[in-house]
N, C-alpha and C. Protein backbone atom coordinates (compact mmCIF):
# COMPACT_ATOMS: atom_id res chain seq x y z
N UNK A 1 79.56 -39.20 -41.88
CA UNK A 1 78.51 -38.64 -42.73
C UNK A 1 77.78 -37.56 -41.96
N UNK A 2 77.69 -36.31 -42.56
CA UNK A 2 76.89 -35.31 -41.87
C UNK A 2 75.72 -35.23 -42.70
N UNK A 3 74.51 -35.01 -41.31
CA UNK A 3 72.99 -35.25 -41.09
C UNK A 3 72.78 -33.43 -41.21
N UNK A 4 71.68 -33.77 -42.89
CA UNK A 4 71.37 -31.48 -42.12
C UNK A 4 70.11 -31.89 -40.91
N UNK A 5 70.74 -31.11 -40.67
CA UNK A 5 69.75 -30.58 -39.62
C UNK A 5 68.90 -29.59 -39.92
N UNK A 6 67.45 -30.19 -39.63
CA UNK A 6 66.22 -28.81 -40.62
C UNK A 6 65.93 -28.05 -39.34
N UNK A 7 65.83 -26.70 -39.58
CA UNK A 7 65.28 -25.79 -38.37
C UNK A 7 64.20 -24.71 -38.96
N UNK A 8 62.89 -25.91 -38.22
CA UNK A 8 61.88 -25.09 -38.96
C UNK A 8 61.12 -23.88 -38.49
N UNK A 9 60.78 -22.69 -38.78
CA UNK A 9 60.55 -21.10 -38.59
C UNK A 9 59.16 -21.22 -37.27
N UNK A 10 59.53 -20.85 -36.59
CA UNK A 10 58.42 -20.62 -35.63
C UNK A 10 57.18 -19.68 -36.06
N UNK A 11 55.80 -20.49 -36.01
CA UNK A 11 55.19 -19.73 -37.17
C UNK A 11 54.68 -18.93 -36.55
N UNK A 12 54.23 -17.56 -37.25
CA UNK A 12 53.37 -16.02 -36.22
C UNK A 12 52.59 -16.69 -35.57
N UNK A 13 51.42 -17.32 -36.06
CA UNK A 13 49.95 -17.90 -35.66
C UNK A 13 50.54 -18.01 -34.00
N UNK A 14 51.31 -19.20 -34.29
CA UNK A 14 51.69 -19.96 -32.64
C UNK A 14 52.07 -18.99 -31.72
N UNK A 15 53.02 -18.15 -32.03
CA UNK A 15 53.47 -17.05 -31.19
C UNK A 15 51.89 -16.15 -31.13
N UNK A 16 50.96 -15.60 -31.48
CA UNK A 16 49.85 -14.68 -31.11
C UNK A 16 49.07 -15.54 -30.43
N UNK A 17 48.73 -17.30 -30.68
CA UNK A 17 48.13 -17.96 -29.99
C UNK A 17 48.62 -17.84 -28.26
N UNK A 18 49.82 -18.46 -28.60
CA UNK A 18 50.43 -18.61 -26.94
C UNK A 18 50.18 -16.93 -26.19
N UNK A 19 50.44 -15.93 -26.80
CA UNK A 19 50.36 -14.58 -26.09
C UNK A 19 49.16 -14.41 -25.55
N UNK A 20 48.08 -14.61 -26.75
CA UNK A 20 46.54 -14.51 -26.22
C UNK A 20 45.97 -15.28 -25.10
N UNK A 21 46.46 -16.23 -24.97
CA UNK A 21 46.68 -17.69 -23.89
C UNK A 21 46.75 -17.26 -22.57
N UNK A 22 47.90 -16.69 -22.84
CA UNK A 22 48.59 -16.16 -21.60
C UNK A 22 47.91 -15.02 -21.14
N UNK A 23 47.24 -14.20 -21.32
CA UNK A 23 46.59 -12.77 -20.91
C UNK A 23 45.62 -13.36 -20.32
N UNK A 24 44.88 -14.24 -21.32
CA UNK A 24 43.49 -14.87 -20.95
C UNK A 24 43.79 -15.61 -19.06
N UNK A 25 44.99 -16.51 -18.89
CA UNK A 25 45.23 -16.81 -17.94
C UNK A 25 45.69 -15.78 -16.78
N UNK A 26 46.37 -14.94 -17.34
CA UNK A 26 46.69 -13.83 -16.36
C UNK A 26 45.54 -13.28 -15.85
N UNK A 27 44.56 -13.02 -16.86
CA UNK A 27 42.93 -12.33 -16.01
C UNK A 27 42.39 -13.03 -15.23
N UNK A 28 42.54 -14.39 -15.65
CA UNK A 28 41.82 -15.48 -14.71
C UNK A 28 41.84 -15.60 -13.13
N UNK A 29 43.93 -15.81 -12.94
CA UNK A 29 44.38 -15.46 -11.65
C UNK A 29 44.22 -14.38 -11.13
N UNK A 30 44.31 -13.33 -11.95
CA UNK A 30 44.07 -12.05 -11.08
C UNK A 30 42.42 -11.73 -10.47
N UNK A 31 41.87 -12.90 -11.11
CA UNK A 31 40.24 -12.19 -10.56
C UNK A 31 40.04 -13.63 -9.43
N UNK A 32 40.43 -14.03 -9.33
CA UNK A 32 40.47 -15.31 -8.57
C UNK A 32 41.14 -14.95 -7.07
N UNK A 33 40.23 -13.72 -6.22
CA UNK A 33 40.61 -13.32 -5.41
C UNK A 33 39.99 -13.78 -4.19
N UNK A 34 39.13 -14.75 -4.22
CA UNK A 34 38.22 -15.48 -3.07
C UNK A 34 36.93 -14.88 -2.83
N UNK A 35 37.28 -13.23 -3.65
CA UNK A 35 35.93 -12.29 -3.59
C UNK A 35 34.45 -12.56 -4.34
N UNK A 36 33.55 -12.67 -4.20
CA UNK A 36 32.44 -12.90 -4.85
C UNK A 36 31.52 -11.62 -5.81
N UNK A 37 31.84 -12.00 -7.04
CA UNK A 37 31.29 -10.91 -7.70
C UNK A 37 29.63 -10.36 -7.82
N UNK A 38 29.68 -9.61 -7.88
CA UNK A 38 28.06 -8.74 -7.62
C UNK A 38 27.43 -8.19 -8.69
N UNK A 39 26.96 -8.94 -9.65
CA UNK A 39 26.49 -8.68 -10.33
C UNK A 39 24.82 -8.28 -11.01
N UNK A 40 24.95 -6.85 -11.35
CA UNK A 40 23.31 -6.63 -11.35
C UNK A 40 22.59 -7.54 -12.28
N UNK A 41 21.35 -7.14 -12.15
CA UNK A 41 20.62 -7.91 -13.29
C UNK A 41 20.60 -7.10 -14.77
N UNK A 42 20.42 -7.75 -16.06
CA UNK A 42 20.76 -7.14 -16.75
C UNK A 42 19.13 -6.19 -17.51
N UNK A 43 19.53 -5.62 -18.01
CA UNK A 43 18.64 -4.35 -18.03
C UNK A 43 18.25 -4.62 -20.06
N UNK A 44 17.35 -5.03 -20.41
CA UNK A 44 16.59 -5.13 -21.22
C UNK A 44 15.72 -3.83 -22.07
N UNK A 45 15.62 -3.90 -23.65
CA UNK A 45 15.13 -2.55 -23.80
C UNK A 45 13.65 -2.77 -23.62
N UNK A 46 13.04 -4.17 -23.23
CA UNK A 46 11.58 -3.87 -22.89
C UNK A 46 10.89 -3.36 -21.57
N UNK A 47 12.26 -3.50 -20.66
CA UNK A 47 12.49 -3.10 -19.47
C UNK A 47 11.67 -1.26 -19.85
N UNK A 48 12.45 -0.95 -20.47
CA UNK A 48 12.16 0.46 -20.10
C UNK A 48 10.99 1.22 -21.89
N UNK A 49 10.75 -0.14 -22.28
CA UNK A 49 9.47 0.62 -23.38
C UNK A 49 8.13 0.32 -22.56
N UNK A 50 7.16 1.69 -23.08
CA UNK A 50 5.90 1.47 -22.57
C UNK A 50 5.11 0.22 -23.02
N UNK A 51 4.14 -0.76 -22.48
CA UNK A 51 3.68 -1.74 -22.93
C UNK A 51 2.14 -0.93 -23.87
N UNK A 52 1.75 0.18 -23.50
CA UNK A 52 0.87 0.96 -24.14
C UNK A 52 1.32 2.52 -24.19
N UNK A 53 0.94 3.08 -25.05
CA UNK A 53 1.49 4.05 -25.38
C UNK A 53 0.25 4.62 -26.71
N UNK A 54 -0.63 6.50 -25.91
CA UNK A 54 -1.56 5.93 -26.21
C UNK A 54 -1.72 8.25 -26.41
N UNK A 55 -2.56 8.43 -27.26
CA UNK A 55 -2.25 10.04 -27.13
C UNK A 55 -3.95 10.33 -27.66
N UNK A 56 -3.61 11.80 -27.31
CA UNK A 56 -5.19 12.55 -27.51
C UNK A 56 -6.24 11.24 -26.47
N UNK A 57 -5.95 11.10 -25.70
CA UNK A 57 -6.99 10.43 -24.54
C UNK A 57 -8.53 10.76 -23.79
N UNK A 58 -9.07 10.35 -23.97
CA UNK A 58 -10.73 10.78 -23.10
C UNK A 58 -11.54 9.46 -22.68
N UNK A 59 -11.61 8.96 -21.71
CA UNK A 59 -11.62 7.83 -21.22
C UNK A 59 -12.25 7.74 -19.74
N UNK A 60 -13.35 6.89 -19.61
CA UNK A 60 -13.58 6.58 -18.10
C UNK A 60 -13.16 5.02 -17.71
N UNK A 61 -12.72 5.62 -16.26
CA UNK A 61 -12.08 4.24 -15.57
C UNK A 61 -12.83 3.86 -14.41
N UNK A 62 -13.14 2.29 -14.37
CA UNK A 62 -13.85 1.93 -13.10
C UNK A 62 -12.96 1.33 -12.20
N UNK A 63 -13.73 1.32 -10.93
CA UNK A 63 -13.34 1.29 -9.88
C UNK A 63 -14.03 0.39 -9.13
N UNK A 64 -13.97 -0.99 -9.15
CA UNK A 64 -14.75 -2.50 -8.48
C UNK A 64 -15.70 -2.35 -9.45
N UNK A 65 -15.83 -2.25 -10.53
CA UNK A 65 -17.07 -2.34 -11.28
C UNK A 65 -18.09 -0.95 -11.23
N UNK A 66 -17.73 0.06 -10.92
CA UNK A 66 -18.11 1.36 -10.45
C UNK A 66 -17.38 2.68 -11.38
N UNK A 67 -17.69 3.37 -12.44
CA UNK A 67 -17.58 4.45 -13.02
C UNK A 67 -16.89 5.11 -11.89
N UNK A 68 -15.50 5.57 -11.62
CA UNK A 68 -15.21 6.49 -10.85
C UNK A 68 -14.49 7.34 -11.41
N UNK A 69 -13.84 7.62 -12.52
CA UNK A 69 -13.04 8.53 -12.97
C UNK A 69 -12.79 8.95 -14.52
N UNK A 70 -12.97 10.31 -15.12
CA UNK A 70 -13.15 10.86 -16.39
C UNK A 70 -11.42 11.09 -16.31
N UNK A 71 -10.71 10.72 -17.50
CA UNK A 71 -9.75 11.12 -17.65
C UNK A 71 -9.28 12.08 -18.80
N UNK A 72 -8.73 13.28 -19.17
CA UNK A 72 -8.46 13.22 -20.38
C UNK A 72 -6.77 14.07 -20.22
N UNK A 73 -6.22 13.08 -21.36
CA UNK A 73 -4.56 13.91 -21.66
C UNK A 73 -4.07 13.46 -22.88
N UNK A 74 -3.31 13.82 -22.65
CA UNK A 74 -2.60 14.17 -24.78
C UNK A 74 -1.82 13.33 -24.36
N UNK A 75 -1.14 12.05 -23.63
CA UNK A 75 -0.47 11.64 -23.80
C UNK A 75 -0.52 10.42 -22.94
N UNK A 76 -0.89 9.21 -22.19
CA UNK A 76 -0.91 8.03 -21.65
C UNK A 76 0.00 7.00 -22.09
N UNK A 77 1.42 6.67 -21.29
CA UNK A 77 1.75 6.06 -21.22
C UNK A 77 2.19 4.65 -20.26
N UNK A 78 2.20 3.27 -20.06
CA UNK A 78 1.75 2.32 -19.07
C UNK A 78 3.14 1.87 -19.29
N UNK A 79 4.17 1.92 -18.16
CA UNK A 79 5.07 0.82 -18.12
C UNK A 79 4.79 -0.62 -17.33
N UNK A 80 4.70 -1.31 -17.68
CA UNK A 80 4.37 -2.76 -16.66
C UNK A 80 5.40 -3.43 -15.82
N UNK A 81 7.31 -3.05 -16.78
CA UNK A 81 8.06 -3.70 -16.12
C UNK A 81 8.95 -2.78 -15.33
N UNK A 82 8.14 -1.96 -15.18
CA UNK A 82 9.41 -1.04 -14.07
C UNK A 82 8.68 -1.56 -12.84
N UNK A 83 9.53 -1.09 -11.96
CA UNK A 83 9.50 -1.64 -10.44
C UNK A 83 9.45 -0.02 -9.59
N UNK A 84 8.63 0.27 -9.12
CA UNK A 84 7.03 -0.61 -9.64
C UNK A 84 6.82 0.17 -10.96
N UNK A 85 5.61 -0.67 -11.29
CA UNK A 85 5.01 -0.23 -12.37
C UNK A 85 4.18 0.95 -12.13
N UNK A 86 3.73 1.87 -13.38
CA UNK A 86 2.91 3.02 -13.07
C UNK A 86 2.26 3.31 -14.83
N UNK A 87 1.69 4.29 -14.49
CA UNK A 87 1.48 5.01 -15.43
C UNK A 87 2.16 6.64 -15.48
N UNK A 88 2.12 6.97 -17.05
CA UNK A 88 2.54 7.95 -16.93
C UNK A 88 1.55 9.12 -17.97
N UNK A 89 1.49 10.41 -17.33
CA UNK A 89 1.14 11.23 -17.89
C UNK A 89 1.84 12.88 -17.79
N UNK A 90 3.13 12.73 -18.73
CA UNK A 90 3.57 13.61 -18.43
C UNK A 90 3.46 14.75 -19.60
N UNK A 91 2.81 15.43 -19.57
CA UNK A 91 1.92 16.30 -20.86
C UNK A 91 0.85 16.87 -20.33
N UNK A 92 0.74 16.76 -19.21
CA UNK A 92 -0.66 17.08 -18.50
C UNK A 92 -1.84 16.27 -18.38
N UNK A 93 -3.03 16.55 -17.27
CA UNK A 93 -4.05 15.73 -17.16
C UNK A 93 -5.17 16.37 -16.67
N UNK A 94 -5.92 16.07 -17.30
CA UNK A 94 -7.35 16.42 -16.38
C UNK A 94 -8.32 15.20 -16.10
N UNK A 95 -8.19 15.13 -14.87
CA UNK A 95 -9.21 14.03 -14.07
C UNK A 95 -10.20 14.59 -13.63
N UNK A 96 -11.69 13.77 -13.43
CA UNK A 96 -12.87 14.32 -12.99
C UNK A 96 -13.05 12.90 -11.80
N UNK A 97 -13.56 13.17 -10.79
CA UNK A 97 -13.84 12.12 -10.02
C UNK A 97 -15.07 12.10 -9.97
N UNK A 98 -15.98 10.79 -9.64
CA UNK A 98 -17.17 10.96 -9.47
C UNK A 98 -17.87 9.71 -8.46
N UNK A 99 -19.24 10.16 -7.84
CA UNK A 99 -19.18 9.33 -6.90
C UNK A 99 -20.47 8.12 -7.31
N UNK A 100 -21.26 7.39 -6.60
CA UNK A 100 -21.85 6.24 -7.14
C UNK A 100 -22.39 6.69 -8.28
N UNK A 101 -23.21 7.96 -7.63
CA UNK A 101 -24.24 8.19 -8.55
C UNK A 101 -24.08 8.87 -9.84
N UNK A 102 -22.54 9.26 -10.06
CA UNK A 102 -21.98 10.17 -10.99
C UNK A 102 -21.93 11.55 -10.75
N UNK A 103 -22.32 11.91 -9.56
CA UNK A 103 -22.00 13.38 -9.44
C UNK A 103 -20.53 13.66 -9.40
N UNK A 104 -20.02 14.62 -9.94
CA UNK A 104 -18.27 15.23 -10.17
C UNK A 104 -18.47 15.68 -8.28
N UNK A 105 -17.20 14.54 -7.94
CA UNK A 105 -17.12 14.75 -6.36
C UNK A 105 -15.90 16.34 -6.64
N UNK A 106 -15.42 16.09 -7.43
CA UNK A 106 -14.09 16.65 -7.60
C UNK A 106 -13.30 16.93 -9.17
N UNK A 107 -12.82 17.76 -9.20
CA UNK A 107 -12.00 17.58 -10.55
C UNK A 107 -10.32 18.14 -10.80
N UNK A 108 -9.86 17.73 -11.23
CA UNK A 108 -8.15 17.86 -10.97
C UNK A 108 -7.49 18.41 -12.29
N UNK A 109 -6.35 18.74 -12.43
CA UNK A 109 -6.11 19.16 -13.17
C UNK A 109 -4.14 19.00 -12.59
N UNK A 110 -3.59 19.28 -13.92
CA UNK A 110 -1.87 19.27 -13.18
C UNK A 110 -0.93 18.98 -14.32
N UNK A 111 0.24 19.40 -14.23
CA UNK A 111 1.47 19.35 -15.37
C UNK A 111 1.42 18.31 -15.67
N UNK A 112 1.89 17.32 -14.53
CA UNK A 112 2.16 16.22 -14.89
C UNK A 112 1.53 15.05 -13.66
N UNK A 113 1.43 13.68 -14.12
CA UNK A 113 0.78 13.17 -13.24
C UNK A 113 1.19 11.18 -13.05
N UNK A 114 1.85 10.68 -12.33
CA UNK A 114 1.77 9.52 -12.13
C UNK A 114 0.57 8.14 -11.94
N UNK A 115 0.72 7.30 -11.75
CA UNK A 115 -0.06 6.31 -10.87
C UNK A 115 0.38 5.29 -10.95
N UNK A 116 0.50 5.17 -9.76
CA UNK A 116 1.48 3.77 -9.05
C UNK A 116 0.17 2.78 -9.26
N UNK A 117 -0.45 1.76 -10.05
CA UNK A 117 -1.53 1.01 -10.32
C UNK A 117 -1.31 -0.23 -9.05
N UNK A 118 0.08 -0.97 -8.63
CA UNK A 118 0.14 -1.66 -7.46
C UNK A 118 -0.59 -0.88 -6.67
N UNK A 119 -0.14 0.56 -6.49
CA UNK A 119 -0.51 0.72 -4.74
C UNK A 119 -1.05 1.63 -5.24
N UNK A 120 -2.11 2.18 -5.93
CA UNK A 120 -3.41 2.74 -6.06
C UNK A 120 -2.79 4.13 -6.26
N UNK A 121 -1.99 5.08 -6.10
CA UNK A 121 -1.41 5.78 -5.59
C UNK A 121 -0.92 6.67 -6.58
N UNK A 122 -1.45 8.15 -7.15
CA UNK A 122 -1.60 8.91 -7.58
C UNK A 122 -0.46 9.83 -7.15
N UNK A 123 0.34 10.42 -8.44
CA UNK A 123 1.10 11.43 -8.19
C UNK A 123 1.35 12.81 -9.10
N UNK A 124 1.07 13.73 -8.54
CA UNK A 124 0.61 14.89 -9.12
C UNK A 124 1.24 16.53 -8.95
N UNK A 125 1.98 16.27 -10.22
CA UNK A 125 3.10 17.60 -9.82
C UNK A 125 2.94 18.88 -10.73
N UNK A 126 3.51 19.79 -10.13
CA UNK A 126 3.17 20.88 -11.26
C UNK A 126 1.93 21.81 -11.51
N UNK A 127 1.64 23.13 -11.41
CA UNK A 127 0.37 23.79 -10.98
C UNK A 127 -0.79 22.84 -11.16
N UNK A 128 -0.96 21.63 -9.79
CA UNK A 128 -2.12 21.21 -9.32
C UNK A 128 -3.26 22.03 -8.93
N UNK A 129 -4.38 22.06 -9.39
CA UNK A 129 -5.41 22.56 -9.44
C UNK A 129 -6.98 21.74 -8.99
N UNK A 130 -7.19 21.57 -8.13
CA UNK A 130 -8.44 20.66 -7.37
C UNK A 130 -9.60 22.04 -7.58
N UNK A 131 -11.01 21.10 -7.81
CA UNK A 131 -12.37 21.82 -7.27
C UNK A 131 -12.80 20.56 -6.56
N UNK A 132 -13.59 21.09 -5.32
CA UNK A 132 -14.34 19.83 -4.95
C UNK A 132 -16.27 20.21 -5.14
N UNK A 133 -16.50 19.67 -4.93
CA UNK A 133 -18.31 19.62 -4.71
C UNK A 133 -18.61 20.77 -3.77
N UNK A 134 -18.55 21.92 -3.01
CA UNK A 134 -18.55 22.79 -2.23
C UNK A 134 -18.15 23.59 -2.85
N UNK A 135 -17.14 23.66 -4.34
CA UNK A 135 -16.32 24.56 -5.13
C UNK A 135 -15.79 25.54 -4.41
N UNK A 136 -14.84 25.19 -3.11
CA UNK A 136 -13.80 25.23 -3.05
C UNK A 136 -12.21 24.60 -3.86
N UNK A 137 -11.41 26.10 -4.16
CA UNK A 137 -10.32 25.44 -4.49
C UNK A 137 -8.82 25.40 -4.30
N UNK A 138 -8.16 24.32 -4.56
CA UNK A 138 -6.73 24.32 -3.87
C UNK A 138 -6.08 24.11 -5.05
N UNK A 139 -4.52 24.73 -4.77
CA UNK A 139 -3.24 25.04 -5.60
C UNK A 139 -2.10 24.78 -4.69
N UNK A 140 -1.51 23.68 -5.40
CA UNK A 140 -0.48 23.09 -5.17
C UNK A 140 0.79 23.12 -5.68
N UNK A 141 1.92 22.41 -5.80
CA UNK A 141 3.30 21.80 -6.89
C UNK A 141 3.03 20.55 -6.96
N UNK A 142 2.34 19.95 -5.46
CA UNK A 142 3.10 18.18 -5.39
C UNK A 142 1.57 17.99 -4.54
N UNK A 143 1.18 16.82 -4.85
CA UNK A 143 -0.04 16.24 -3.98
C UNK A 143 -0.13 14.90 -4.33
N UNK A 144 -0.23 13.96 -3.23
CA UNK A 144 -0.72 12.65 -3.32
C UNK A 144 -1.64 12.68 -2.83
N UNK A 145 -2.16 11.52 -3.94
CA UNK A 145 -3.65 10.81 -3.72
C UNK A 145 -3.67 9.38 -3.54
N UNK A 146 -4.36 8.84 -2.71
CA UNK A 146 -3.58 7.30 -2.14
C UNK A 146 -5.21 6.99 -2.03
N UNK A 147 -5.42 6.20 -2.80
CA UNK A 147 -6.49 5.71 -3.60
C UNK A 147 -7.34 4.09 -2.43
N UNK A 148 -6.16 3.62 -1.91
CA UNK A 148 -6.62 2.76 -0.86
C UNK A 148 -6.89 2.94 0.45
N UNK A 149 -5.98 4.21 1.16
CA UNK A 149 -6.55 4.73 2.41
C UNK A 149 -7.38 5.98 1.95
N UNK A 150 -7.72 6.49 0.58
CA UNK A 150 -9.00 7.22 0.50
C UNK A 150 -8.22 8.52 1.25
N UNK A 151 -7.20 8.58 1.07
CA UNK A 151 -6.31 10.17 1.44
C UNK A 151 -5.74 10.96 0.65
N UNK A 152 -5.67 12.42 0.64
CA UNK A 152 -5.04 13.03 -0.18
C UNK A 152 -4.32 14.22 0.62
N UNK A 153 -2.72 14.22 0.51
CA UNK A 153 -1.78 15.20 1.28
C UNK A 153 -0.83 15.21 0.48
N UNK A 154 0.14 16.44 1.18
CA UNK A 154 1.22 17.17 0.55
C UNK A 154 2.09 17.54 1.27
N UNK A 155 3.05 17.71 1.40
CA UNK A 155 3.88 18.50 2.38
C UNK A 155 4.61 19.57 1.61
N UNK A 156 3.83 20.48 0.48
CA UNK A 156 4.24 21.27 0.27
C UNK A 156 3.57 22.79 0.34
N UNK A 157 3.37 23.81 -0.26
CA UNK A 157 3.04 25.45 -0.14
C UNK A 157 1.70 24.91 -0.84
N UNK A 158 0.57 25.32 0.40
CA UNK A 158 -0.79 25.34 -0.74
C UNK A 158 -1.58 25.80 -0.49
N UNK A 159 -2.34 26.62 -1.38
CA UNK A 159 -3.26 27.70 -1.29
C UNK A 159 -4.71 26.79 -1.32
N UNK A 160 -5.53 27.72 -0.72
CA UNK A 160 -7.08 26.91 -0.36
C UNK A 160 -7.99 28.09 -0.18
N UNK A 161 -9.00 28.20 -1.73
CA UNK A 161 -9.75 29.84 -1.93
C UNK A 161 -11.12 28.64 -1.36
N UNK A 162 -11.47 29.59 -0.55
CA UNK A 162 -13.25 29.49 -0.05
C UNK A 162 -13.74 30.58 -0.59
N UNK A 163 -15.31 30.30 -0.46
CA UNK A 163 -16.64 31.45 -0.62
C UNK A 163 -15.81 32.71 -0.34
N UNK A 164 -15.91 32.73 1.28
CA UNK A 164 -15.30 33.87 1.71
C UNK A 164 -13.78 34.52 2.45
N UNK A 165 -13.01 33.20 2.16
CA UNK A 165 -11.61 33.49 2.31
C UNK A 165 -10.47 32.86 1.70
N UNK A 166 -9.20 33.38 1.92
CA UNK A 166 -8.52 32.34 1.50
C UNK A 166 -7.23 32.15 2.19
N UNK A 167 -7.08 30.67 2.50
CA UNK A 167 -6.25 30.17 3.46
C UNK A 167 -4.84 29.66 2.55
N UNK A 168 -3.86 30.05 3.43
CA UNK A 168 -2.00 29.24 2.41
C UNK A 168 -1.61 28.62 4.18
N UNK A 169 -0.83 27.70 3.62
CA UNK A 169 0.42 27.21 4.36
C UNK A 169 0.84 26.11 4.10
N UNK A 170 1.91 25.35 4.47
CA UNK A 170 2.68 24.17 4.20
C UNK A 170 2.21 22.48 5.10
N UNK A 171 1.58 22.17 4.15
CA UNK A 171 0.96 20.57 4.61
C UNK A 171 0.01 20.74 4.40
N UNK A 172 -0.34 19.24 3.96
CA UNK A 172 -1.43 19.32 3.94
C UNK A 172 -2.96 18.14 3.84
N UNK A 173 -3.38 17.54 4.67
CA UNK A 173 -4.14 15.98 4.72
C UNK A 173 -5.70 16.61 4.31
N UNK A 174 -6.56 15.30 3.58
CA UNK A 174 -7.66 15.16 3.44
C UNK A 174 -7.93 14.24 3.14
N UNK A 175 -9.51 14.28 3.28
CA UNK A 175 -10.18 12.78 2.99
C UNK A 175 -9.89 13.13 0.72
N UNK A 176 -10.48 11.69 0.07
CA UNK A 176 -10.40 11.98 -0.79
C UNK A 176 -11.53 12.76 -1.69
N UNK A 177 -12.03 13.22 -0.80
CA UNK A 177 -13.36 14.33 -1.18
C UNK A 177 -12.93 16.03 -1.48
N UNK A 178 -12.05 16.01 -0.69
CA UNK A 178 -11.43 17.12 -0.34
C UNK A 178 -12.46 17.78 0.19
N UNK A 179 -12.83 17.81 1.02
CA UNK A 179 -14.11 17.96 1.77
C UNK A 179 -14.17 18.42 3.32
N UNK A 180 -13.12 17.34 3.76
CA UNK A 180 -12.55 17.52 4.80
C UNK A 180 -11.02 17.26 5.30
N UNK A 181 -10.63 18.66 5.55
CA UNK A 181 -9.02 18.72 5.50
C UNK A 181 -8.96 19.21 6.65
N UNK A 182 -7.65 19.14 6.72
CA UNK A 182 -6.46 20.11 7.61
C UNK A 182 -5.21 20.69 7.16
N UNK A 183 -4.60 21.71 7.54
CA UNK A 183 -3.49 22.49 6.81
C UNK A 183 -2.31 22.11 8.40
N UNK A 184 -1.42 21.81 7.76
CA UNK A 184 -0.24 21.61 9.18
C UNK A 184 0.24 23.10 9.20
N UNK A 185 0.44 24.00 8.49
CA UNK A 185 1.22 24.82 9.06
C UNK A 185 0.47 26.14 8.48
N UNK A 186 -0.05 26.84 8.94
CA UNK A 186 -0.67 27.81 8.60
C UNK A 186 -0.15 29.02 8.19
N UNK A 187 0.03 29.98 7.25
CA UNK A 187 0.77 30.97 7.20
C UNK A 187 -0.44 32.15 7.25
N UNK A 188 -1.35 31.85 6.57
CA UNK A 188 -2.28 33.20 6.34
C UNK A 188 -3.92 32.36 6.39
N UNK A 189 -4.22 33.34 6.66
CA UNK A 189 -5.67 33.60 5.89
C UNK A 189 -6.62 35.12 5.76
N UNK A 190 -6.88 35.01 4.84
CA UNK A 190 -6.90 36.41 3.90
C UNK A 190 -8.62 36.18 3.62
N UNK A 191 -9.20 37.43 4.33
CA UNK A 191 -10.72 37.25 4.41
C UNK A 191 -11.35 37.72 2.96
N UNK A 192 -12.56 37.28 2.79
CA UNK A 192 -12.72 38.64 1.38
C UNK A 192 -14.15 39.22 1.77
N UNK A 193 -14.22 40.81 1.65
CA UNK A 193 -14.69 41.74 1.95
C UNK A 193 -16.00 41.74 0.75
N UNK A 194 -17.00 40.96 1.33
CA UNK A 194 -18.02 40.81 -0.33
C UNK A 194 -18.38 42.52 -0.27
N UNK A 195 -18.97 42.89 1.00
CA UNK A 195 -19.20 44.35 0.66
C UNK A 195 -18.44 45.37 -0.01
N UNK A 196 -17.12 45.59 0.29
CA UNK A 196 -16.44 46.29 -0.31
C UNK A 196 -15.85 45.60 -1.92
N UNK A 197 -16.42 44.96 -1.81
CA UNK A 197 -16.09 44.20 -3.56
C UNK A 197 -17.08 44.62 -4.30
N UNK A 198 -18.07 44.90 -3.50
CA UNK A 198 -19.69 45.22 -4.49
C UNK A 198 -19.58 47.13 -4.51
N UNK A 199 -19.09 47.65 -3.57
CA UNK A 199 -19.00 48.93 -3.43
C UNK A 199 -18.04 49.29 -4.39
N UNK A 200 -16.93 48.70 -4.75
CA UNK A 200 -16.12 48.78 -5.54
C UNK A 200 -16.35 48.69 -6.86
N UNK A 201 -17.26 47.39 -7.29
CA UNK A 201 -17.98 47.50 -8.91
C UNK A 201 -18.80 48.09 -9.10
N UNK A 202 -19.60 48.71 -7.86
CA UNK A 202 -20.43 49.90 -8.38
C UNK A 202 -20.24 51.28 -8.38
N UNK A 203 -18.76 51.08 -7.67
CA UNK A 203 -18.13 52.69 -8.50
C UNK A 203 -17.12 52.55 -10.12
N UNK A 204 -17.09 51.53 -10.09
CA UNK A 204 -16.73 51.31 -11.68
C UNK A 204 -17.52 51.13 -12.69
N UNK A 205 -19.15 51.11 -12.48
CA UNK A 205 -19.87 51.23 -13.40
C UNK A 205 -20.31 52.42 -13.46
C-alpha cells in the first residue's frame, strides 16, 4: 500500500523571519568586539530653548540687595541648561552701572553681549563703547567684565579718548570703574591741540 506523502510549501513569513534573525545576530557578533562603547549624552530640545525669552527690555538689576545696573535691549534671552548657563543679548545692549549711591559709575553700550550668571562674567563684542565718571572714553570689538574680581580687560585693538588726548593699542586691564587702567601695548598717543582747535573755529566763524 502506498502512503502520499504531503510536502508542505515553506511559508514567505518563515523565510523573512529567519533572514531578519540572522542580520540581527550578525550585528550582534560583529559589535561584540571587547571594545566599550562611548556614548554621548543625549541632547534634548529643552537643552537648547531659552527658559525666558523676553524683548523691548528696560530693567534694573541688583547686586546683594544693591541697585547696580540699568539695562536696556530689544532682545533678552536666559538659557539655564547650557553648560554653562548665560544670558544672551544678541541685538544689542545698553548697560548703565551705578554705584551705592546711584551715581552712573559708567555706561556701556555694544552689538552684542553675554553673561556667564555662574561666574559673574560679562561678555561684550562688537563696537563696545564705555563712558566712565571722568567721561573718558574707550572703543573696543571684545571686552570682559568679570564681575567677581571687579576687572575689566581685553586683549584686543582699543582706543581710549581723554580731555586732552587720545591713546590706541592692544590690551587691555582695569578696575571695574574704568578709572584705573593700563594699556599692554601701546601704539599711539595723539595729543589734542585745544588752542589750535579754538583758532580754527574762530576762523570758521
Amino acid at each position: 500500500m502506498l502512503r502520499k506523502r504531503i510536502v508542505r510549501p515553506f511559508h514567505k513569513s518563515v523565510s523573512i523571519t529567519m533572514a531578519f534573525g540572522g542580520i540581527v545576530m550578525l550585528l550582534l557578533f560583529s559589535s561584540c568586539d571587547g571594545k566599550k562603547k562611548i556614548l554621548g549624552e543625549a541632547i534634548t530640545e529643552r537643552d537648547s530653548l531659552p527658559v525666558m525669552d523676553t524683548r523691548g527690555v528696560t530693567t534694573l538689576i541688583s547686586d546683594s540687595g544693591i541697585t547696580r545696573y540699568r539695562i536696556n535691549t530689544e532682545e533678552w534671552l536666559m538659557f539655564d541648561k547650557k553648560q554653562p548657563s548665560y544670558w544672551a543679548f544678541e541685538k544689542g545692549i545698553y548697560l548703565e552701572q551705578f554705584d551705592s549711591v546711584f551715581h552712573v559709575e559708567a555706561s556701556i553700550k555694544a552689538d552684542t553681549a553675554y553673561y556667564y550668571d555662574k561666574e559673574r562674567l560679562w561678555k561684550l563684542i562688537g563696537n563696545v563703547d564705555i563712558k566712565n565718571l571722568k567721561g573718558e572714553r574707550f572703543n573696543t570689538e571684545l571686552l570682559y567684565w568679570n564681575e567677581a574680581t571687579q576687572k575689566v580687560y581685553s586683549d584686543k585693538f582699543i582706543r581710549i579718548e581723554q580731555p586732552d588726548k587720545v591713546i590706541t593699542g592692544h590690551g587691555f586691564d582695569s578696575n571695574q570703574q574704568m578709572t584705573v587702567y593700563v594699556i599692554n601695548n601701546i601704539e599711539g598717543i595723539f595729543y589734542v591741540d585745544e588752542d589750535a582747535d579754538k583758532a580754527k573755529n574762530d576762523s570758521v566763524k
